[in-house]
Protein backbone atom coordinates (compact mmCIF):
# COMPACT_ATOMS: atom_id res chain seq x y z
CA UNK A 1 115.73 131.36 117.97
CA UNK A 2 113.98 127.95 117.59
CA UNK A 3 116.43 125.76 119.56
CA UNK A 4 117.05 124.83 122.93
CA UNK A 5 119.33 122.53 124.85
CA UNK A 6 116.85 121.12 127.09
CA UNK A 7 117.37 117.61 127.49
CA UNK A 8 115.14 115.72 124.80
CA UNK A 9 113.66 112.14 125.62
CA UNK A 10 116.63 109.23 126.13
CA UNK A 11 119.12 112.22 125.84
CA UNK A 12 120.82 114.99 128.03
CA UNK A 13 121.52 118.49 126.90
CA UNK A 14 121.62 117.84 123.56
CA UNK A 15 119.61 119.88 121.02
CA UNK A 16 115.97 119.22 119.88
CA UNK A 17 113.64 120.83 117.24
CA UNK A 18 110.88 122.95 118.24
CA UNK A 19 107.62 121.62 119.50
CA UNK A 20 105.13 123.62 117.27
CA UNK A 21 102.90 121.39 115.41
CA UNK A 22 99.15 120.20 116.04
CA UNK A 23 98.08 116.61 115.49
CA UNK A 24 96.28 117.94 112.29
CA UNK A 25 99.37 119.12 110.99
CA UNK A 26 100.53 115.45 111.63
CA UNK A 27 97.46 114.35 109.90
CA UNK A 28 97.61 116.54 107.23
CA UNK A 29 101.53 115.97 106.33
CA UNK A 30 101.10 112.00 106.90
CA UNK A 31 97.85 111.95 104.02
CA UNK A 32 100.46 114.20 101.47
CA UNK A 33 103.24 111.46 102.29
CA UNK A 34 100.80 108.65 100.89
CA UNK A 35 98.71 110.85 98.99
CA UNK A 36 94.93 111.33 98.96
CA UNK A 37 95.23 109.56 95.58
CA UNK A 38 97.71 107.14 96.46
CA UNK A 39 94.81 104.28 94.91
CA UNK A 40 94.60 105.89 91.36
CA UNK A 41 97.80 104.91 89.62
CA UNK A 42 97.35 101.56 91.41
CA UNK A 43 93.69 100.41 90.24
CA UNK A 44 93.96 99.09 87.64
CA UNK A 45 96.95 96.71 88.41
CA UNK A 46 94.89 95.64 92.12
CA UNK A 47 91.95 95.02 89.39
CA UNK A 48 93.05 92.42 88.16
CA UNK A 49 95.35 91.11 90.72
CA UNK A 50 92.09 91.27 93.13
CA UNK A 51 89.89 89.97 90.48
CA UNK A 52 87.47 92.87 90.70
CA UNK A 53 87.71 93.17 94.19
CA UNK A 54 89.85 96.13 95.02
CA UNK A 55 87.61 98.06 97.44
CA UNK A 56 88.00 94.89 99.84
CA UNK A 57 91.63 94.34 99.70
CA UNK A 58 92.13 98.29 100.39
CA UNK A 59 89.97 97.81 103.44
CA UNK A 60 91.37 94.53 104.78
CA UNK A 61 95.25 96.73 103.88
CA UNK A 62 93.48 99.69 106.11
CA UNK A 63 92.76 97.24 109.34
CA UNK A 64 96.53 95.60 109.31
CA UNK A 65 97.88 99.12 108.77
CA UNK A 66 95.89 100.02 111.28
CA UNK A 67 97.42 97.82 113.72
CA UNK A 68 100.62 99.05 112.88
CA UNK A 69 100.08 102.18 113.56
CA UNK A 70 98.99 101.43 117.02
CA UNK A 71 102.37 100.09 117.15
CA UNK A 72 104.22 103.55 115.78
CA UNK A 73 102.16 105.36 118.33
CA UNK A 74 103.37 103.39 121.45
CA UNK A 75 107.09 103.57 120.54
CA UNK A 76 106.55 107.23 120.14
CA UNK A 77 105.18 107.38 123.33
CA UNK A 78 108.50 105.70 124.93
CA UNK A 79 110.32 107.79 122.51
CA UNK A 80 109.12 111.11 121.50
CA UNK A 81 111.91 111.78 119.91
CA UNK A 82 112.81 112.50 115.69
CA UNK A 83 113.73 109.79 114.32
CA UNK A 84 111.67 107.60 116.66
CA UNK A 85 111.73 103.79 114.60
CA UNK A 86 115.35 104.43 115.08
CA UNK A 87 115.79 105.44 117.91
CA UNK A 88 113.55 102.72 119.80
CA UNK A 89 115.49 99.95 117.70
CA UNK A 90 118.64 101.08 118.85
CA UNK A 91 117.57 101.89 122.35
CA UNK A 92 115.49 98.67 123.01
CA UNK A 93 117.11 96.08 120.73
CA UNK A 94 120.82 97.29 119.94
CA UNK A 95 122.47 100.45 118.54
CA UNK A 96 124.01 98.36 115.53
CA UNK A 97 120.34 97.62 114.93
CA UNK A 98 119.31 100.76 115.04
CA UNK A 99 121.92 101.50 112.62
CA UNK A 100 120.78 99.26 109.84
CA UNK A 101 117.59 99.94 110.54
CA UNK A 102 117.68 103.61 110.30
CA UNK A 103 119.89 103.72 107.01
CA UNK A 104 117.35 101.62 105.49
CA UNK A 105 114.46 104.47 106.88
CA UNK A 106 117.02 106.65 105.37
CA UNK A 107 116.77 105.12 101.66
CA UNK A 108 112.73 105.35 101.88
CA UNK A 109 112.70 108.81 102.97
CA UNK A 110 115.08 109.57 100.76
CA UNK A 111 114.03 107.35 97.99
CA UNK A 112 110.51 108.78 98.19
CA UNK A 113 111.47 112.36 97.03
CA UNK A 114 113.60 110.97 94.27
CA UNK A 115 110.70 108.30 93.34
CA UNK A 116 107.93 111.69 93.26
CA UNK A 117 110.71 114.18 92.14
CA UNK A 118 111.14 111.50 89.01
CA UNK A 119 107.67 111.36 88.27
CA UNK A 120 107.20 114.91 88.56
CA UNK A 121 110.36 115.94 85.84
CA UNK A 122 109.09 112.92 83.74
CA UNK A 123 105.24 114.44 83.41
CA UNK A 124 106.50 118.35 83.01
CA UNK A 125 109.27 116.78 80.37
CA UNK A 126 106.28 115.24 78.44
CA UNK A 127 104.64 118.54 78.18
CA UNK A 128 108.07 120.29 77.18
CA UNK A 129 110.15 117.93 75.63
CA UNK A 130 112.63 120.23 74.12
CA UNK A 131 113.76 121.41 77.24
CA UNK A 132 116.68 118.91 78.77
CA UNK A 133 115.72 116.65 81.56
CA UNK A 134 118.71 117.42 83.78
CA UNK A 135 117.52 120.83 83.87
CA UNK A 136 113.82 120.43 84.71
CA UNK A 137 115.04 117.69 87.50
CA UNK A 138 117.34 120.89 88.57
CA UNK A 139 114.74 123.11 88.89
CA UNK A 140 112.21 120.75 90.59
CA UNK A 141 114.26 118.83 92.89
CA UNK A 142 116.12 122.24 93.46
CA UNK A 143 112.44 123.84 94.15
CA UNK A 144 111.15 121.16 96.89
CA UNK A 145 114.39 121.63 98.50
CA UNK A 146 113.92 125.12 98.83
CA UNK A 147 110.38 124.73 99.98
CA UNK A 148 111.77 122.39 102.86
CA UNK A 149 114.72 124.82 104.01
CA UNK A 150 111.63 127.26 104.87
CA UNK A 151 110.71 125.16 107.89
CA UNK A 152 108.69 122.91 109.52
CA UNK A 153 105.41 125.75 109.97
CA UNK A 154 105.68 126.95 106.07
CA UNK A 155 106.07 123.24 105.12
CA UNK A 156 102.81 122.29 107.26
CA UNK A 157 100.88 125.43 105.56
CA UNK A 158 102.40 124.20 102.00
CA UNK A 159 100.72 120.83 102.89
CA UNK A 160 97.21 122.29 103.20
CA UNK A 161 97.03 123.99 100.33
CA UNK A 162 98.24 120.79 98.28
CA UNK A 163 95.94 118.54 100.18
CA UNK A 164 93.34 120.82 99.62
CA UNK A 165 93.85 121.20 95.82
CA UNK A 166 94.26 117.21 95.79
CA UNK A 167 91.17 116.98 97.54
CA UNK A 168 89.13 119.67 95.08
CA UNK A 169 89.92 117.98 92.07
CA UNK A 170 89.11 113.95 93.45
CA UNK A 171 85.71 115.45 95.10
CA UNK A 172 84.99 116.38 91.16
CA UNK A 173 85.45 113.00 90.16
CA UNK A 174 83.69 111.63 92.87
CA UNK A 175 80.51 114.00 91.65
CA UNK A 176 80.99 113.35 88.14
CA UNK A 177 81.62 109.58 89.09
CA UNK A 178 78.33 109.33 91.33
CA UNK A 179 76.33 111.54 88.60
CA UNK A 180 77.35 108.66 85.80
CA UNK A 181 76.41 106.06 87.50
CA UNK A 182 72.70 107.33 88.00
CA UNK A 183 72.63 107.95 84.82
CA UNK A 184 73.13 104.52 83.45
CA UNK A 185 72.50 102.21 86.48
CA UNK A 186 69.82 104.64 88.34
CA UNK A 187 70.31 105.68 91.95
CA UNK A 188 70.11 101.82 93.74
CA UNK A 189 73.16 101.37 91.39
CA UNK A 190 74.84 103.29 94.05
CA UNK A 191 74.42 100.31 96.35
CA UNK A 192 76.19 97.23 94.42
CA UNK A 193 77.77 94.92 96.53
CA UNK A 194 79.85 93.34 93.76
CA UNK A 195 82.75 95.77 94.17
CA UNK A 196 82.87 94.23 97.75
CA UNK A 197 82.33 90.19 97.04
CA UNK A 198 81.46 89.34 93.53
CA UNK A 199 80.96 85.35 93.72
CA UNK A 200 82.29 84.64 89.99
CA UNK A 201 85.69 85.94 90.71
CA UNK A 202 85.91 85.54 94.01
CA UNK A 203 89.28 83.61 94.98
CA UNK A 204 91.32 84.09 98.26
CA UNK A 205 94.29 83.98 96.58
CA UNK A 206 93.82 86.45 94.77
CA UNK A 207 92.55 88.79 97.64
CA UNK A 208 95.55 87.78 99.12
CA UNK A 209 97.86 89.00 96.25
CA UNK A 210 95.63 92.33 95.90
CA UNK A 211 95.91 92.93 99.67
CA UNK A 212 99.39 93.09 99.78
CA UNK A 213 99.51 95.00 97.01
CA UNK A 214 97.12 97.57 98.20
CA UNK A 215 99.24 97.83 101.34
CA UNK A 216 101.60 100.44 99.40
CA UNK A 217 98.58 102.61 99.01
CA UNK A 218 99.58 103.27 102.92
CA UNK A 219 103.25 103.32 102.48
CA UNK A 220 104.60 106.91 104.32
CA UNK A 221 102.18 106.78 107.39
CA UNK A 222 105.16 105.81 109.07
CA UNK A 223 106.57 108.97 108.32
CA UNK A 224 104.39 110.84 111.12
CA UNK A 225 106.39 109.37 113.73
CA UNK A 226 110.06 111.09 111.98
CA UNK A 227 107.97 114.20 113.49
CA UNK A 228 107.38 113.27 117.03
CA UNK A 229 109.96 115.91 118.36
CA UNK A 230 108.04 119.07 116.93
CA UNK A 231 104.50 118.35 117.73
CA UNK A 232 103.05 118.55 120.90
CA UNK A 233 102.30 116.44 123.20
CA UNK A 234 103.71 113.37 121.00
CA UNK A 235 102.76 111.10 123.56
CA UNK A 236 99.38 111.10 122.47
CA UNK A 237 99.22 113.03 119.25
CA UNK A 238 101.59 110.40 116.99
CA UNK A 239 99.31 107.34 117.42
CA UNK A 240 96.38 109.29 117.12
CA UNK A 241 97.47 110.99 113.42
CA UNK A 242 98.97 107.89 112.86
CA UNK A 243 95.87 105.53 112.88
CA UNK A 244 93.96 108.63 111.55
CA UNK A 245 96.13 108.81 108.30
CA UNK A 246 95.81 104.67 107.92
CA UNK A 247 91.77 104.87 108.07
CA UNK A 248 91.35 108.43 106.49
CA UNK A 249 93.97 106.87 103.63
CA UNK A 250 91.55 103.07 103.87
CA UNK A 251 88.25 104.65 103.23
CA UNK A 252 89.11 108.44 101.07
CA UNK A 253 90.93 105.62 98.59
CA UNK A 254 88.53 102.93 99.46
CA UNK A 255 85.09 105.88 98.12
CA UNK A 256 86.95 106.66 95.31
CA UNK A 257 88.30 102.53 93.93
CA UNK A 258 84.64 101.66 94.67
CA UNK A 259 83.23 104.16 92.08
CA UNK A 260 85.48 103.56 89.64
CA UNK A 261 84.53 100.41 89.98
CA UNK A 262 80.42 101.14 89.16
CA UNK A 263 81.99 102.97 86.43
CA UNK A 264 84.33 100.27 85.17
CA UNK A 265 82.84 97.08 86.28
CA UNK A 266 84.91 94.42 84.46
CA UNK A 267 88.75 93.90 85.45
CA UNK A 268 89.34 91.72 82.53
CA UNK A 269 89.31 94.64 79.65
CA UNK A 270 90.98 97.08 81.11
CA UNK A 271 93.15 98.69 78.27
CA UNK A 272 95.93 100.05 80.00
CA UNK A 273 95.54 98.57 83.63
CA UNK A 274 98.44 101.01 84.87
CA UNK A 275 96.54 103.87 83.97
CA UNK A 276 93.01 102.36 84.24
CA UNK A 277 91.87 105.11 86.57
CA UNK A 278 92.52 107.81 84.43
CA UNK A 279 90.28 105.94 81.40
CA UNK A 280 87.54 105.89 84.44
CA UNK A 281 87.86 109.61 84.51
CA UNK A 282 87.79 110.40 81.09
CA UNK A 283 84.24 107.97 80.76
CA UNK A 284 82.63 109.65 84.39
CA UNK A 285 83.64 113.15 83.71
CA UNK A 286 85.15 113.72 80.22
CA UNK A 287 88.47 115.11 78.97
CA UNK A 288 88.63 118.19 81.12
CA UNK A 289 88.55 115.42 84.31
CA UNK A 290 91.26 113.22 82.72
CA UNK A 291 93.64 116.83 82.08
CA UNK A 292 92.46 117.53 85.89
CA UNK A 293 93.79 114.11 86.60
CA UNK A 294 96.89 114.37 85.14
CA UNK A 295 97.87 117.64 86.38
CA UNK A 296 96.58 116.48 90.11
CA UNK A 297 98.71 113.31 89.75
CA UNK A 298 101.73 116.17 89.08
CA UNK A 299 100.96 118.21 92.12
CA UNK A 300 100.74 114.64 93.99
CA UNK A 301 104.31 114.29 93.39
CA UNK A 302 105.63 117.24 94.55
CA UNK A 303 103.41 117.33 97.44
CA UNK A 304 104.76 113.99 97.97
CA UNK A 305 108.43 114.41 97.12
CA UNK A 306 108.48 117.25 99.80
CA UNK A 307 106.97 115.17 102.82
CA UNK A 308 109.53 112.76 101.99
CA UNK A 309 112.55 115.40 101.41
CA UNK A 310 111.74 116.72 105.16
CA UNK A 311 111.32 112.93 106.80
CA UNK A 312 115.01 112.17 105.17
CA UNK A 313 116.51 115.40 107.05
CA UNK A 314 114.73 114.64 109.70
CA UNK A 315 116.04 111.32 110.03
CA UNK A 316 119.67 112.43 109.48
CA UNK A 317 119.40 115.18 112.10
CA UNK A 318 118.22 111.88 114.50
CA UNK A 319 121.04 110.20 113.75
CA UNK A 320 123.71 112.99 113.76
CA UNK A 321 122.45 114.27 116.84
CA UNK A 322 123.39 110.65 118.70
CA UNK A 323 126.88 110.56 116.81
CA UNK A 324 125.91 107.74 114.62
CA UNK A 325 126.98 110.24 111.46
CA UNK A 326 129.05 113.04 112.35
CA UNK A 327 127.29 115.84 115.06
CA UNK A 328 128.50 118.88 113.46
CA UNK A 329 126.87 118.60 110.19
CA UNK A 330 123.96 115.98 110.46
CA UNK A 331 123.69 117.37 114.21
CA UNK A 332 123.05 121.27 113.42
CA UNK A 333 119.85 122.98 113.50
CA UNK A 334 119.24 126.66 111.56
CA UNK A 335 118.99 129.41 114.22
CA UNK A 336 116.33 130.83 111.96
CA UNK A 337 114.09 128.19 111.25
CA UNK A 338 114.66 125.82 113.59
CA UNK A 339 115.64 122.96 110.99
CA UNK A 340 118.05 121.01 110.18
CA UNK A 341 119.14 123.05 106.57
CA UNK A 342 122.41 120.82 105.96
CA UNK A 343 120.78 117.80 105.92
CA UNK A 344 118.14 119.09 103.62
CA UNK A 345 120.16 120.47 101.66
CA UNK A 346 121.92 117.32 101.06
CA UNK A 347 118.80 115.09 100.76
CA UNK A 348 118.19 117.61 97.89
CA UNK A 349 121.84 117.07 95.95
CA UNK A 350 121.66 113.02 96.69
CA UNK A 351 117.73 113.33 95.52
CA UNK A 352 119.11 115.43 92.45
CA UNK A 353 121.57 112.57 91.38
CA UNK A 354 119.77 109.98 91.88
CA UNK A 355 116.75 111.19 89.43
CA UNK A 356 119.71 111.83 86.65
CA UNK A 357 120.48 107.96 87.22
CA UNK A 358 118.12 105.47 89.23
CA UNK A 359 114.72 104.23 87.21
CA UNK A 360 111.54 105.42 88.47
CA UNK A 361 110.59 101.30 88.97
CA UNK A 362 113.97 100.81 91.03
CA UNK A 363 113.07 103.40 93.63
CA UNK A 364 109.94 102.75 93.85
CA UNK A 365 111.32 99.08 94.79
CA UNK A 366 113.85 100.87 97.77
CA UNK A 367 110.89 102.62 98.98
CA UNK A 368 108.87 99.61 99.64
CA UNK A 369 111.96 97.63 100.67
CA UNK A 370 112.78 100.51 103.56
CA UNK A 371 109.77 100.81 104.86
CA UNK A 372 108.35 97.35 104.82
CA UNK A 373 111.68 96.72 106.67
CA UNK A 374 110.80 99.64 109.37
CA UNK A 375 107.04 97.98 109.75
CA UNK A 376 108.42 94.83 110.68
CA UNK A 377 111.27 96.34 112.93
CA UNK A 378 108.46 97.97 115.07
């Protein structure tokens, strides 16, 4: 059994999940909830907000993230506990607080799996079109809900081996993208400083607009802390993954904007800037890369949509286990996998709607509201 009714932190006798995950699991499942290639569909839009300067405004987005994750890490070391943004609102500020507060957590977890889940049906609907959409987004949404009802140890495993393909296929471009530019620039083209400060387009507000905008290459990091009450030793381990997703996330994005950048100098003729990246690819490693690219930005999704599906159950479970939403549903915990299987199981039929009838850019827009709204809160 993979419960236990020993009192959990700021509670007594009430249930708590199992404490089985490492800090690398933490790691691991906070870089899937913003993605290894959380940058790539957003190049080419930072381009030109940034005026060329992308790289910088992804670091300067890394070091305020940064900060903030400091912050997750010491309210999950008051409260180690799932659910921890709301439960240290509603414990240190006020449980009406914490209420808002952790139904708006609620609509970015939740709104992340539809926003990936979306993506996801929209990309495999492309490549089938003449099967309907309302059963692909059944049979995806319906298999990342499964995937999450296998618990928290499968989940971590599934992780891995989606960060790792992830991982593969951007180490190919990053090859392909370092061979091309030796080729035409030689190897001190390697060393350009004008992805960093370029003097002819350099303009502060427009560093300013691209650093804010970069900042949602780091949206989900929060979601490490929804985990604090099945890793060990949160205490430490939750602002340690935390700040090591933010700066893994800053410079794994920040290698891979700066040599699409040697590849792509200019940011005033990009074609398509909301799929500028994948043009990058196609030029550094041919059409085989740009396929590779577009079934990696699939895989993203789902790797993405399932972080999110088991931060929104967690989060539920949080609140149902404090009688904010009713105990017996939100509250309950599977004997055999030690998770809470209502909950996801409901994140999956609400995640399932919502792709049938919310626009990709409208969630995307709840996401950012939800957990801009959490950053601040903390």
């Amino acid at each position: 059994m993979q419960t236990t009714t020993a009192p959990s932190p700021g509670t007594s006798g009430q249930p708590h999940l199992k404490r089985v995950l490492s800090v690398w699991h933490l790691v691991y499942y906070g870089i899937i909830l913003t993605s290894p290639i959380a940058a790539v569909p957003l190049f080419g839009e930072a381009q030109v907000l940034s005026r060329g300067h992308t790289v910088t405004t992804l670091l300067l987005a890394m070091i305020a993230m940064s900060v903030t994750a400091v912050s997750f890490g010491r309210m999950a070391h008051v409260y180690p506990s799932s659910g921890s943004v709301y439960s240290y609102i509603s414990k240190t500020l006020n449980p009406h607080v914490g209420f808002i507060l952790g139904w708006a957590m609620f609509l970015e977890y939740l709104f992340q799996p539809i926003q990936n889940s979306l993506y996801a049906v929209l990309a495999i609907h492309r490549m089938v079109p003449q099967v309907p959409f309302a059963l692909l987004a059944a049979l995806t949404v319906g298999f990342i809900t499964l995937l999450t009802t296998q618990g928290i140890k499968f989940n971590a495993r599934t992780n891995e081996v989606l960060l790792g393909f992830m991982l593969l296929v951007t180490g190919i471009f990053l090859v392909q993208a370092f061979r091309y530019v030796v080729l035409h620039q030689t190897l001190g083209g390697l060393l350009s400083l004008q992805p960093i400060y370029n003097p002819a387009t350099f303009n502060l507000r427009a560093l300013a607009a691209g650093t804010s905008f970069a900042a949602l290459v780091f949206i989900g990091f929060d979601g490490v802390s929804i985990l604090a009450e099945e890793v060990k030793n949160p205490k430490r381990n939750i602002l340690l993954a935390s700040v090591l997703v933010c700066v893994f996330t800053g410079l794994f994005s920040g290698i891979q904007v700066y040599l699409a950048q040697l590849v792509w100098p200019s940011h005033s003729n990009l074609a398509n800037p909301e799929t500028a990246f994948m043009d990058v690819a196609r030029i550094a490693g041919g059409p085989l890369l740009f396929t590779a690219y577009g079934v990696v930005l699939l895989v993203s999704s789902m790797a993405c949509g399932l972080a999110g599906h088991v931060g929104a159950a967690r989060l539920l479970y949080s609140m149902g286990r404090d009688d904010v939403i009713p105990r017996k549903l939100f509250g309950y915990l599977s004997p055999k996998t030690g998770s809470p299987i209502f909950n996801e199981w409901i994140v999956g039929v609400l995640a399932y709607i919502a792709v049938l009838t919310i626009p990709w850019e409208r969630a995307a827009e709840i996401v950012t509201f939800g957990a801009l709204l959490a950053f601040t809160a903390v």
